[in-house]
N, C-alpha and C. Protein backbone atom coordinates (compact mmCIF):
# COMPACT_ATOMS: atom_id res chain seq x y z
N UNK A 1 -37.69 7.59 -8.11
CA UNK A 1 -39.03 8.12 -8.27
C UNK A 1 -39.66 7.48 -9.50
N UNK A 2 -40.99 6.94 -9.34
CA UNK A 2 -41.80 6.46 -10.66
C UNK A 2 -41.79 7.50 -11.83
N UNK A 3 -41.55 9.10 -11.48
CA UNK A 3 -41.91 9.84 -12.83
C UNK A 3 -40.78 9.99 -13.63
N UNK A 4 -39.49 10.24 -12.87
CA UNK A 4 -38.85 10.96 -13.27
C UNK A 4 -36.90 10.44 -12.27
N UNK A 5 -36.29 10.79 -13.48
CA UNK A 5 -34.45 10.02 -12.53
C UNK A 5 -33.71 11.65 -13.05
N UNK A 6 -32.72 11.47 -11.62
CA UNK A 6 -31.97 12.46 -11.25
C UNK A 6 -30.84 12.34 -12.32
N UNK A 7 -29.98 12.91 -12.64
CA UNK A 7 -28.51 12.69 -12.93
C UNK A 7 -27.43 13.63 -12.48
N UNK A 8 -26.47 13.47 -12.08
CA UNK A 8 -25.44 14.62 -11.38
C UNK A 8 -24.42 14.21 -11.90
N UNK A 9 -23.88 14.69 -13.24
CA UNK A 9 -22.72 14.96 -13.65
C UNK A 9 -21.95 15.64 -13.67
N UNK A 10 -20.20 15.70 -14.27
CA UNK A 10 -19.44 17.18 -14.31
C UNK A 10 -19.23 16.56 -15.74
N UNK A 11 -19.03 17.77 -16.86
CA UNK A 11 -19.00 17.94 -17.77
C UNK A 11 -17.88 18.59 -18.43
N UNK A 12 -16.95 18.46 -19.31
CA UNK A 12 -15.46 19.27 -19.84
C UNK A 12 -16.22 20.03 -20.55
N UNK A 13 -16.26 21.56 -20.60
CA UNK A 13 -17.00 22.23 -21.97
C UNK A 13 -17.27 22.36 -22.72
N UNK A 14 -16.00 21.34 -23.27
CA UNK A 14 -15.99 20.83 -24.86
C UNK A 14 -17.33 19.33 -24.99
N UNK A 15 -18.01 19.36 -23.96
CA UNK A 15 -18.89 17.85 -23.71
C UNK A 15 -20.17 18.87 -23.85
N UNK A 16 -20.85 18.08 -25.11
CA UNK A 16 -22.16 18.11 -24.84
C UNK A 16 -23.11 17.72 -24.40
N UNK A 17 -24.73 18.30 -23.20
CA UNK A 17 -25.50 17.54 -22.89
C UNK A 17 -26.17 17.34 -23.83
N UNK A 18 -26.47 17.47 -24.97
CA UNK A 18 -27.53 16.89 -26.03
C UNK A 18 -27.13 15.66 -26.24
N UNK A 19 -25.33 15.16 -26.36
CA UNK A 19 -25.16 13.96 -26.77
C UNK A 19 -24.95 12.92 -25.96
N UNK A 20 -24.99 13.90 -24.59
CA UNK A 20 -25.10 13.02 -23.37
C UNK A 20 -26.11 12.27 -23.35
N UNK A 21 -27.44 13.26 -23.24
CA UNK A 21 -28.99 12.38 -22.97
C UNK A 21 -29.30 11.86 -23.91
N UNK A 22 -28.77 11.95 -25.26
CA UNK A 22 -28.96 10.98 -26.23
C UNK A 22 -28.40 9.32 -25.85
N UNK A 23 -27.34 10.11 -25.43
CA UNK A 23 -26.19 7.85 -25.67
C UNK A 23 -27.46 7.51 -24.17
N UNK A 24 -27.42 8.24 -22.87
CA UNK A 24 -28.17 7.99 -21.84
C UNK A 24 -29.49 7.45 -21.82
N UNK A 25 -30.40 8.17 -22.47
CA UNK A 25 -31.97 7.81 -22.62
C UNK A 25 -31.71 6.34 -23.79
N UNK A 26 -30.85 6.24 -25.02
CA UNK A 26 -30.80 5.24 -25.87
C UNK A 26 -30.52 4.50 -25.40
N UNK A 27 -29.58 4.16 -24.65
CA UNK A 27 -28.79 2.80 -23.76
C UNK A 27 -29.58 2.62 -22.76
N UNK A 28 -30.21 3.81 -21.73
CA UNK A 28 -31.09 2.96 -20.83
C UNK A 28 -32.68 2.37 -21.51
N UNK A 29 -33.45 2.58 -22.67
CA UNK A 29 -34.36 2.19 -23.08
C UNK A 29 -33.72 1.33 -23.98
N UNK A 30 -32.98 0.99 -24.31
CA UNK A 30 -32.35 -0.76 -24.74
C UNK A 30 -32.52 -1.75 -23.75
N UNK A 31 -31.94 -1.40 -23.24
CA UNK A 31 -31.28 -1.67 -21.70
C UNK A 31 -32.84 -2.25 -20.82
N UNK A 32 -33.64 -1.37 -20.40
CA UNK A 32 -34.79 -1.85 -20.17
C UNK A 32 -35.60 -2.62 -20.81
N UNK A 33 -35.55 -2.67 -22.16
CA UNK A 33 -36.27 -3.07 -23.24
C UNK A 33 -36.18 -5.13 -23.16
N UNK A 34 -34.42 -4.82 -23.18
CA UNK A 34 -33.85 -6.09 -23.32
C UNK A 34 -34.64 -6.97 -22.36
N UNK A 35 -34.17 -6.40 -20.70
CA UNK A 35 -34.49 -7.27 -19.94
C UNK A 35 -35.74 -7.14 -19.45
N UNK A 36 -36.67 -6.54 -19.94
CA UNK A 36 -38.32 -6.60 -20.29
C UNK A 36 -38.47 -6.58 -18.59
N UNK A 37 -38.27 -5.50 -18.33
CA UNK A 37 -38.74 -4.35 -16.97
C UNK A 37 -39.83 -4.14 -16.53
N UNK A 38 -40.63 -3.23 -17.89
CA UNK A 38 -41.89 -2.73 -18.38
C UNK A 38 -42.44 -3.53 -19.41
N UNK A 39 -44.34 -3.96 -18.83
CA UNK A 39 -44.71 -4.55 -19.94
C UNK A 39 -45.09 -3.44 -21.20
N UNK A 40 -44.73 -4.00 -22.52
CA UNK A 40 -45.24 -3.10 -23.19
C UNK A 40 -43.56 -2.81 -23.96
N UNK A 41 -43.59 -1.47 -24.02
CA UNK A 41 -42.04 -0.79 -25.09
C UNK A 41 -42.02 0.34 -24.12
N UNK A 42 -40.76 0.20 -23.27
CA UNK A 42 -40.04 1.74 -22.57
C UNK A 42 -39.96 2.68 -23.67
N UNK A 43 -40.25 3.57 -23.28
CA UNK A 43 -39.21 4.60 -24.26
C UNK A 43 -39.41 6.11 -23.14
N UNK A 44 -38.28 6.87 -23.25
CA UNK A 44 -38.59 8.03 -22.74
C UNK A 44 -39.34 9.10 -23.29
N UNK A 45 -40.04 9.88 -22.24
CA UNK A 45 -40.25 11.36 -23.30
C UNK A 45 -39.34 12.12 -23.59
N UNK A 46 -40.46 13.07 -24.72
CA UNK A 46 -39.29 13.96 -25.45
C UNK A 46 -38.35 14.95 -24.55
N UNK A 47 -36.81 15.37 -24.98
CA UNK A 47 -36.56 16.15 -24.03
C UNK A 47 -36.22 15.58 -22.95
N UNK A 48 -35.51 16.78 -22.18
CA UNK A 48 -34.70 16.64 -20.58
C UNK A 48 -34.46 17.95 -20.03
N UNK A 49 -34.85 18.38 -18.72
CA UNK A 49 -34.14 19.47 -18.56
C UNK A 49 -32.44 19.03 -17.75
N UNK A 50 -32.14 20.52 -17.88
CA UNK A 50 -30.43 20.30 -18.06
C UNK A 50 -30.09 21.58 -16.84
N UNK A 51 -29.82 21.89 -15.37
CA UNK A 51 -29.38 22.93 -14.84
C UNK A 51 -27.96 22.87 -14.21
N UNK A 52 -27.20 23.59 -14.08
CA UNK A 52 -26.24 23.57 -13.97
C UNK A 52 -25.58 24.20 -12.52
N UNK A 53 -25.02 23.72 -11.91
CA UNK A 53 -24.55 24.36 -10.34
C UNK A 53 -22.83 24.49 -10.33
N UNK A 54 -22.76 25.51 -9.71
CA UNK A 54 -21.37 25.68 -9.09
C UNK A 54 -20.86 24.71 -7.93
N UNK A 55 -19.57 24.12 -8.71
CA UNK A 55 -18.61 23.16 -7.58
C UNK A 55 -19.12 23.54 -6.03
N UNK A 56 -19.52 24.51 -5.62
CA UNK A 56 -19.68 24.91 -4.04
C UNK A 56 -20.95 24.38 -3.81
N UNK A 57 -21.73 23.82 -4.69
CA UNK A 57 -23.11 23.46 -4.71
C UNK A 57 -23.54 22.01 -4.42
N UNK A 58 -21.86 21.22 -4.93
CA UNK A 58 -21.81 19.45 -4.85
C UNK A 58 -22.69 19.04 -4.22
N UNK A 59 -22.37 18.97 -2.77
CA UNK A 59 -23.05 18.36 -1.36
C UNK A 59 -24.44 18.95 -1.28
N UNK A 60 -25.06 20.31 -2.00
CA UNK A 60 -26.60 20.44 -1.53
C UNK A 60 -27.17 19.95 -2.95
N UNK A 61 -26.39 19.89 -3.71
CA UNK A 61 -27.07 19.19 -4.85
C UNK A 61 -27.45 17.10 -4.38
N UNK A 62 -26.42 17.13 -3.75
CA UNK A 62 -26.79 15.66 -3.39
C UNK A 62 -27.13 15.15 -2.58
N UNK A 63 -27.50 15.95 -1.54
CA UNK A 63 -28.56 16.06 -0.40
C UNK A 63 -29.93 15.89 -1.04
N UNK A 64 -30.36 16.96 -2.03
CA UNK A 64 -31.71 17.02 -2.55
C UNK A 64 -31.79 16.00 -3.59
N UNK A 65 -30.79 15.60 -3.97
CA UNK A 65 -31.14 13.98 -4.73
C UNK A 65 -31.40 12.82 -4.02
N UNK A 66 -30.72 12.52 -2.73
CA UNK A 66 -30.75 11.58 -1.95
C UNK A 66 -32.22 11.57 -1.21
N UNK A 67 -32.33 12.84 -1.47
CA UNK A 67 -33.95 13.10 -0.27
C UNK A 67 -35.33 13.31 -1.24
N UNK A 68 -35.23 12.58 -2.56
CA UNK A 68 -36.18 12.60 -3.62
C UNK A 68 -37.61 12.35 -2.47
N UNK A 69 -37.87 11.11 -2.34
CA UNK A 69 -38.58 10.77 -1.71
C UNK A 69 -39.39 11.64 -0.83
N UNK A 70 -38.58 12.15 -0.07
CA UNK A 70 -39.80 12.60 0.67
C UNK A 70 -40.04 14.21 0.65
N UNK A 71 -38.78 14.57 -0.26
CA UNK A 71 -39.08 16.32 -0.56
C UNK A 71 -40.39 16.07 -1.76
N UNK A 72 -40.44 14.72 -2.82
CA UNK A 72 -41.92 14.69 -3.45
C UNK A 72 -42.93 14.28 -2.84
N UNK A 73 -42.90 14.22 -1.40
CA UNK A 73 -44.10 13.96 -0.69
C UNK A 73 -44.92 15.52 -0.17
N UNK A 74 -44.02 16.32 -0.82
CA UNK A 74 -44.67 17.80 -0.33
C UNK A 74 -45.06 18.44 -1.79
N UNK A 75 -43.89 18.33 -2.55
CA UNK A 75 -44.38 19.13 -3.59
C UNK A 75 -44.58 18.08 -4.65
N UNK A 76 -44.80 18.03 -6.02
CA UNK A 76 -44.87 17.31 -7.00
C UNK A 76 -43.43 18.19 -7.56
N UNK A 77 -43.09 16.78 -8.85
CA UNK A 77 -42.09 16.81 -9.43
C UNK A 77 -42.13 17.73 -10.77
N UNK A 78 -43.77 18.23 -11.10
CA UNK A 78 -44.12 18.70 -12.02
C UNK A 78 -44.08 20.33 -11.50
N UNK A 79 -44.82 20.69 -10.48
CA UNK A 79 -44.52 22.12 -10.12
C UNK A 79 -43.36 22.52 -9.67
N UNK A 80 -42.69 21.70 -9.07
CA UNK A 80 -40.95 22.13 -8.63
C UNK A 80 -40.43 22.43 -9.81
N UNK A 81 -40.46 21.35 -10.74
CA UNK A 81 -39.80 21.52 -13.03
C UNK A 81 -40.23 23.10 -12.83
N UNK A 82 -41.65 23.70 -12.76
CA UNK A 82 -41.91 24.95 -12.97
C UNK A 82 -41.30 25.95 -12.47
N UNK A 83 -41.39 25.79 -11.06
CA UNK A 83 -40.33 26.62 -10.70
C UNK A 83 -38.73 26.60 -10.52
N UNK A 84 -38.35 25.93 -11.02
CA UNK A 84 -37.42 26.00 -11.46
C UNK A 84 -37.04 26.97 -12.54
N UNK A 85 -37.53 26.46 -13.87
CA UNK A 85 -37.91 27.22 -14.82
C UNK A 85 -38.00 28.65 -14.45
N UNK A 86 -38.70 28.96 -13.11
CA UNK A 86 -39.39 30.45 -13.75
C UNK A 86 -37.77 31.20 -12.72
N UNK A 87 -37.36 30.20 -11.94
CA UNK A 87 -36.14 30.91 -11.07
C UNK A 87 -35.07 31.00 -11.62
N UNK A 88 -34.41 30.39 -12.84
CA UNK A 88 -33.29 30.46 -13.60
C UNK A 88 -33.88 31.00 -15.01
N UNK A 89 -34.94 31.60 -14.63
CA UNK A 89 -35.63 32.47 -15.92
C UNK A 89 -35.33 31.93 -17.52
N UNK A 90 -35.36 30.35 -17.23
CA UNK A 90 -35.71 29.26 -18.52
C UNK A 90 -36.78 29.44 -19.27
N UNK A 91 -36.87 30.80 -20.85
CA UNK A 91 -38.49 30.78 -21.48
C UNK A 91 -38.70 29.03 -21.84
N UNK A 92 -40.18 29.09 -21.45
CA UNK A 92 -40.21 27.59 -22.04
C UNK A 92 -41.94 27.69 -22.38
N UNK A 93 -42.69 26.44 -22.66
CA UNK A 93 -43.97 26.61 -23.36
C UNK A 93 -44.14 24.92 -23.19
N UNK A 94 -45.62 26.01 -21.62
CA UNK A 94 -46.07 24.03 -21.19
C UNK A 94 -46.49 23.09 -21.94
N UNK A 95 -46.88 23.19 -23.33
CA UNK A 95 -47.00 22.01 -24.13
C UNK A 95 -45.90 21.42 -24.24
N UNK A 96 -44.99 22.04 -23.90
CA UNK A 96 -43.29 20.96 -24.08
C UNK A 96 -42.50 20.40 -22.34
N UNK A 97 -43.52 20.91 -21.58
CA UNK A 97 -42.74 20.60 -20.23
C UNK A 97 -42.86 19.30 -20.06
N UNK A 98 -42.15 18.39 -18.90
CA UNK A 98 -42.51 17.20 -18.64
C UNK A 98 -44.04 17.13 -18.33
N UNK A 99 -44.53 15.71 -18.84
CA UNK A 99 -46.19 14.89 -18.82
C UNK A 99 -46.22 14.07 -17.44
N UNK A 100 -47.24 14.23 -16.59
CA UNK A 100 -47.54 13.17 -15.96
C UNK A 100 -47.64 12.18 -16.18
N UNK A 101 -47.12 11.01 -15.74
CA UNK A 101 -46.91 9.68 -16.19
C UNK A 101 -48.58 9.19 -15.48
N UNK A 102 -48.99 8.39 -16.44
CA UNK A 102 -50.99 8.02 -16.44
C UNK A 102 -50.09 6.33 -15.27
């Protein structure tokens, strides 16, 4: 998707996602940077959201990744973020949610 990339990891407890999307977003905006992708300077926005599923969840979690495409041909990637949010009852404050990419 142009706005926005999936990730589906498993995590040991002792693993943090803060230092995940740190080494992740740093290495892939090197990474893009290097081999000059985007004209201009990649960089990501601030932030990531982070939800978490039960092992019984694997296969519908990667169904709805595989089917990006055309499940964002119905909804946007920005109101689904919302509800999400409001269904795992995440407080959050839309000046900080993901930006439409111009």
């Amino acid at each position: 998707m142009p706005d926005h990339v999936h990730l589906f990891v498993g995590l040991h407890p002792i693993q943090s996602m803060s230092e995940l999307m740190q080494v992740v977003k740093g290495e892939s905006s090197k990474w893009i940077n290097t081999k000059g992708f985007v004209k201009g300077k990649f960089q990501w926005q601030e932030g990531y959201g982070a939800f978490s599923y039960s092992h019984s969840q694997v296969n519908r979690v990667c169904a709805y990744i595989l089917n990006q495409k055309k499940h964002h041909s119905k909804k946007s990637f920005l109101n689904e973020y919302k509800e999400l949010l409001e269904k795992f009852e995440i407080p959050h404050d839309d000046r900080y949610v993901f930006k439409v990419v111009q």
